[in-house]
C-alpha atoms as a PDB file:
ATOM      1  CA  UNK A   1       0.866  25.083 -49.284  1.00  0.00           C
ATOM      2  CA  UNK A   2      -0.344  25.409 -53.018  1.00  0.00           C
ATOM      3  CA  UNK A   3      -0.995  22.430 -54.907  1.00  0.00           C
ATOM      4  CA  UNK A   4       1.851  20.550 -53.866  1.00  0.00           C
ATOM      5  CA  UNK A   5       0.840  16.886 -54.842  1.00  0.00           C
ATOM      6  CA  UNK A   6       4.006  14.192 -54.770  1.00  0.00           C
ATOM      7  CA  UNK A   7       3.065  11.450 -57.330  1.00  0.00           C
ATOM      8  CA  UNK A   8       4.403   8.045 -58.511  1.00  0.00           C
ATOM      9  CA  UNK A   9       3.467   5.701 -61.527  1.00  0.00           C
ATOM     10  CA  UNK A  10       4.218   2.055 -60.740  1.00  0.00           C
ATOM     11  CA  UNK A  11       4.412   1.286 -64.577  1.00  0.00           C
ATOM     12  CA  UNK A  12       5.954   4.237 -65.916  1.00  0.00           C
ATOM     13  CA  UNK A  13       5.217   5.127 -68.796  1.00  0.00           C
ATOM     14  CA  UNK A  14       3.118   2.063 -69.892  1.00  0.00           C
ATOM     15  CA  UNK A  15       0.938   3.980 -71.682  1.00  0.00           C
ATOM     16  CA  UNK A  16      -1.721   0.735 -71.877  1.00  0.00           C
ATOM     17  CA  UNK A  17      -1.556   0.640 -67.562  1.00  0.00           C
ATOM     18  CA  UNK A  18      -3.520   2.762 -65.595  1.00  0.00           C
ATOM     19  CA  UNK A  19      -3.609   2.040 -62.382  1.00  0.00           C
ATOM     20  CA  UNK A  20      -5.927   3.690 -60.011  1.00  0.00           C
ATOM     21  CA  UNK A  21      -4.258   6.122 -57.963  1.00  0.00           C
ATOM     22  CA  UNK A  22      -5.207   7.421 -54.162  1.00  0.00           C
ATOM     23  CA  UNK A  23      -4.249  10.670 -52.681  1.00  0.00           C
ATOM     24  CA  UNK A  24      -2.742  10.081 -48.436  1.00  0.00           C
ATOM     25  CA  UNK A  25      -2.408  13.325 -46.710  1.00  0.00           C
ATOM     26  CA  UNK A  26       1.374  13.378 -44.886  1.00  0.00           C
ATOM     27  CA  UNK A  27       2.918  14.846 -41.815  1.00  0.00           C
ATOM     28  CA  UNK A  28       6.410  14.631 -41.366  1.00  0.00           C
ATOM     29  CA  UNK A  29       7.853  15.610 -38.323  1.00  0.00           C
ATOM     30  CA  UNK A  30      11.632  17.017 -37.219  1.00  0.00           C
ATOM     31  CA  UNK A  31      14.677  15.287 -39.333  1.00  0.00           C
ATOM     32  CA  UNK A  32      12.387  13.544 -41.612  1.00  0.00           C
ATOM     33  CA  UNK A  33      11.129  16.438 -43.492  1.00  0.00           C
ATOM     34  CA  UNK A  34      14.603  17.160 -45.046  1.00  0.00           C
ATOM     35  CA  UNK A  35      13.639  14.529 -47.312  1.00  0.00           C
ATOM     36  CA  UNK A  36      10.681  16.330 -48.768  1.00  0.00           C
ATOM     37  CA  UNK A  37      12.258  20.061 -48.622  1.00  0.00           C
ATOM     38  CA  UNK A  38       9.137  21.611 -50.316  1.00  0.00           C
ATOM     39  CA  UNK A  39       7.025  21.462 -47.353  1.00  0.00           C
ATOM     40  CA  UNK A  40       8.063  22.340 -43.197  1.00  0.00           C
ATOM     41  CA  UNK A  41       8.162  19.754 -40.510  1.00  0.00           C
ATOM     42  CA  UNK A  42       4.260  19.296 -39.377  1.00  0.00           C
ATOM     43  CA  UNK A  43       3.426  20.619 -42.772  1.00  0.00           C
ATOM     44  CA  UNK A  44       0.279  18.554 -44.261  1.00  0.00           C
ATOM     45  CA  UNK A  45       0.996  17.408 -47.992  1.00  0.00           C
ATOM     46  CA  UNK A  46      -0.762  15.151 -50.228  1.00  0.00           C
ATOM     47  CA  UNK A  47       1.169  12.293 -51.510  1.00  0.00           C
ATOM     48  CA  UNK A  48      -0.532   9.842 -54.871  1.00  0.00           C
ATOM     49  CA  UNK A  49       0.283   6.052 -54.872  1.00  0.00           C
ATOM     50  CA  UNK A  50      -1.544   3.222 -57.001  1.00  0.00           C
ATOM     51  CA  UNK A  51      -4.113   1.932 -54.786  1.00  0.00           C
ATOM     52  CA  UNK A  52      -3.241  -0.529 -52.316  1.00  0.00           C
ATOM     53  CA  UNK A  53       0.398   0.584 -51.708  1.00  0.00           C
ATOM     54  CA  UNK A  54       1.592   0.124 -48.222  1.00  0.00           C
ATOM     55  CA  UNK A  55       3.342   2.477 -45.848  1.00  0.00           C
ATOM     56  CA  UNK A  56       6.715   0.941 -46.877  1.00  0.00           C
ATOM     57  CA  UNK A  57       5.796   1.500 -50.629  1.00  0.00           C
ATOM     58  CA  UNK A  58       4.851   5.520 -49.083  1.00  0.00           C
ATOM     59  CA  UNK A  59       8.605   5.305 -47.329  1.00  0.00           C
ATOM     60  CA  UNK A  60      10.202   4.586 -50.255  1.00  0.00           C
ATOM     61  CA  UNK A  61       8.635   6.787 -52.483  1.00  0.00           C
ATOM     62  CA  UNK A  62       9.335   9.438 -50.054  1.00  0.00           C
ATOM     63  CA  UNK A  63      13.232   8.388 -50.309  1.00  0.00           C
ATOM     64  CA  UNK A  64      13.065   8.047 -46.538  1.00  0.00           C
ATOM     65  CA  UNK A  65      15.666   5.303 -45.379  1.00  0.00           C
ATOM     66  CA  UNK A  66      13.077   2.922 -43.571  1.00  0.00           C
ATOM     67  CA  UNK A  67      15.126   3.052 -39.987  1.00  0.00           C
ATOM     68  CA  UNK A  68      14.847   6.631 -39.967  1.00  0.00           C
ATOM     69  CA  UNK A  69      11.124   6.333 -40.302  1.00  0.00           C
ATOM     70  CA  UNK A  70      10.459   4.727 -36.671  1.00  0.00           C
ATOM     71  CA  UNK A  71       6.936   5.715 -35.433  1.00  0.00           C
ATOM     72  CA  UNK A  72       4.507   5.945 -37.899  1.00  0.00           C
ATOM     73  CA  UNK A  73       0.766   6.440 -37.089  1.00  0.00           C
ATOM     74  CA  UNK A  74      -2.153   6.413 -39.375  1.00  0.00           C
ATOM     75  CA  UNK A  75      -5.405   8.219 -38.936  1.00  0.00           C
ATOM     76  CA  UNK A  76      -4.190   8.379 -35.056  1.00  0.00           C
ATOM     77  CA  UNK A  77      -3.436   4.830 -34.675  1.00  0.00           C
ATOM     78  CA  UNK A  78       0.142   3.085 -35.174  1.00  0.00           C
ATOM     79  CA  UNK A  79       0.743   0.893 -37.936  1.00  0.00           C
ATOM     80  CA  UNK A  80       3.552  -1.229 -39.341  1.00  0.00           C
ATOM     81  CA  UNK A  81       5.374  -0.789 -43.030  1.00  0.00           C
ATOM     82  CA  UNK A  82       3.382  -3.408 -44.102  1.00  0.00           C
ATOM     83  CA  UNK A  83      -0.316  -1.382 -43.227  1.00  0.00           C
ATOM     84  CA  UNK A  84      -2.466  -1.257 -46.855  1.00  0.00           C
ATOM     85  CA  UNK A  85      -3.008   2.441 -47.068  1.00  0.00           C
ATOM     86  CA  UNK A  86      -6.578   3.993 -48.306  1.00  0.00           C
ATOM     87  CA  UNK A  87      -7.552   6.932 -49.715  1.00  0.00           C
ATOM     88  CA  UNK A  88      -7.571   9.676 -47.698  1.00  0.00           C
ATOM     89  CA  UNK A  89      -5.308   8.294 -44.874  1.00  0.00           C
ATOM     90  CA  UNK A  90      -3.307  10.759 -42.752  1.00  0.00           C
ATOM     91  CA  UNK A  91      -0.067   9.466 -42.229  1.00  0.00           C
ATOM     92  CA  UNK A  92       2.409  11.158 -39.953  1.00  0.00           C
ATOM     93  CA  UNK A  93       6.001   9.842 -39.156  1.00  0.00           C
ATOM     94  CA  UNK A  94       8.611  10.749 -36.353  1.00  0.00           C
ATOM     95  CA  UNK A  95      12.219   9.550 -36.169  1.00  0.00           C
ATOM     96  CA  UNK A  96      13.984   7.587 -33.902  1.00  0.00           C
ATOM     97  CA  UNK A  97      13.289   9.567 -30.374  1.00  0.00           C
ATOM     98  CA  UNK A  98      16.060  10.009 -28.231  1.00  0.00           C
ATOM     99  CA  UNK A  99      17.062  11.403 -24.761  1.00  0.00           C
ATOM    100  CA  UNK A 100      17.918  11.044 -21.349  1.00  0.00           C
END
């Protein structure tokens, strides 16, 4: 995918804030990547968020309702909403999985 970077300001356009930003890499898989319709389920984009932010903070940004967001793993390792993202993080979500 070309140059596809999904960014967010958490000051706006305070031109006297800069806060440093940090690039995540993001996998969304099935139903949840009808909320980023740029990229394909499994697709790999990169997402910018002021340093610090937490996978919640990456949810919302993302406009993903947070129960539709139910397994979330980070470099290969489950986390919570409340994990403190880093720079350079792989995040991948799933939905709720269901069956019988």
């Amino acid at each position: 995918m070309g140059g596809l970077v999904i960014n967010q300001s958490s000051h706006g356009s305070n031109f006297l804030s800069r806060d440093t930003q940090m690039q995540v890499k993001v996998r969304l898989f099935t139903t949840l990547a009808v909320y980023v319709p740029q990229v394909d389920a499994g697709e790999t984009f990169p997402v910018e968020l002021p340093e610090g932010s937490d996978i919640a903070r990456l949810i919302s940004h993302l406009k993903i309702p947070m129960p539709e967001a139910k397994i979330i793993m980070v470099n290969g390792r489950a986390r919570e909403p409340d994990y403190r993202l880093k720079n350079n993080d792989e995040v991948a979500m799933f939905p709720p999985i269901g069956g019988g």
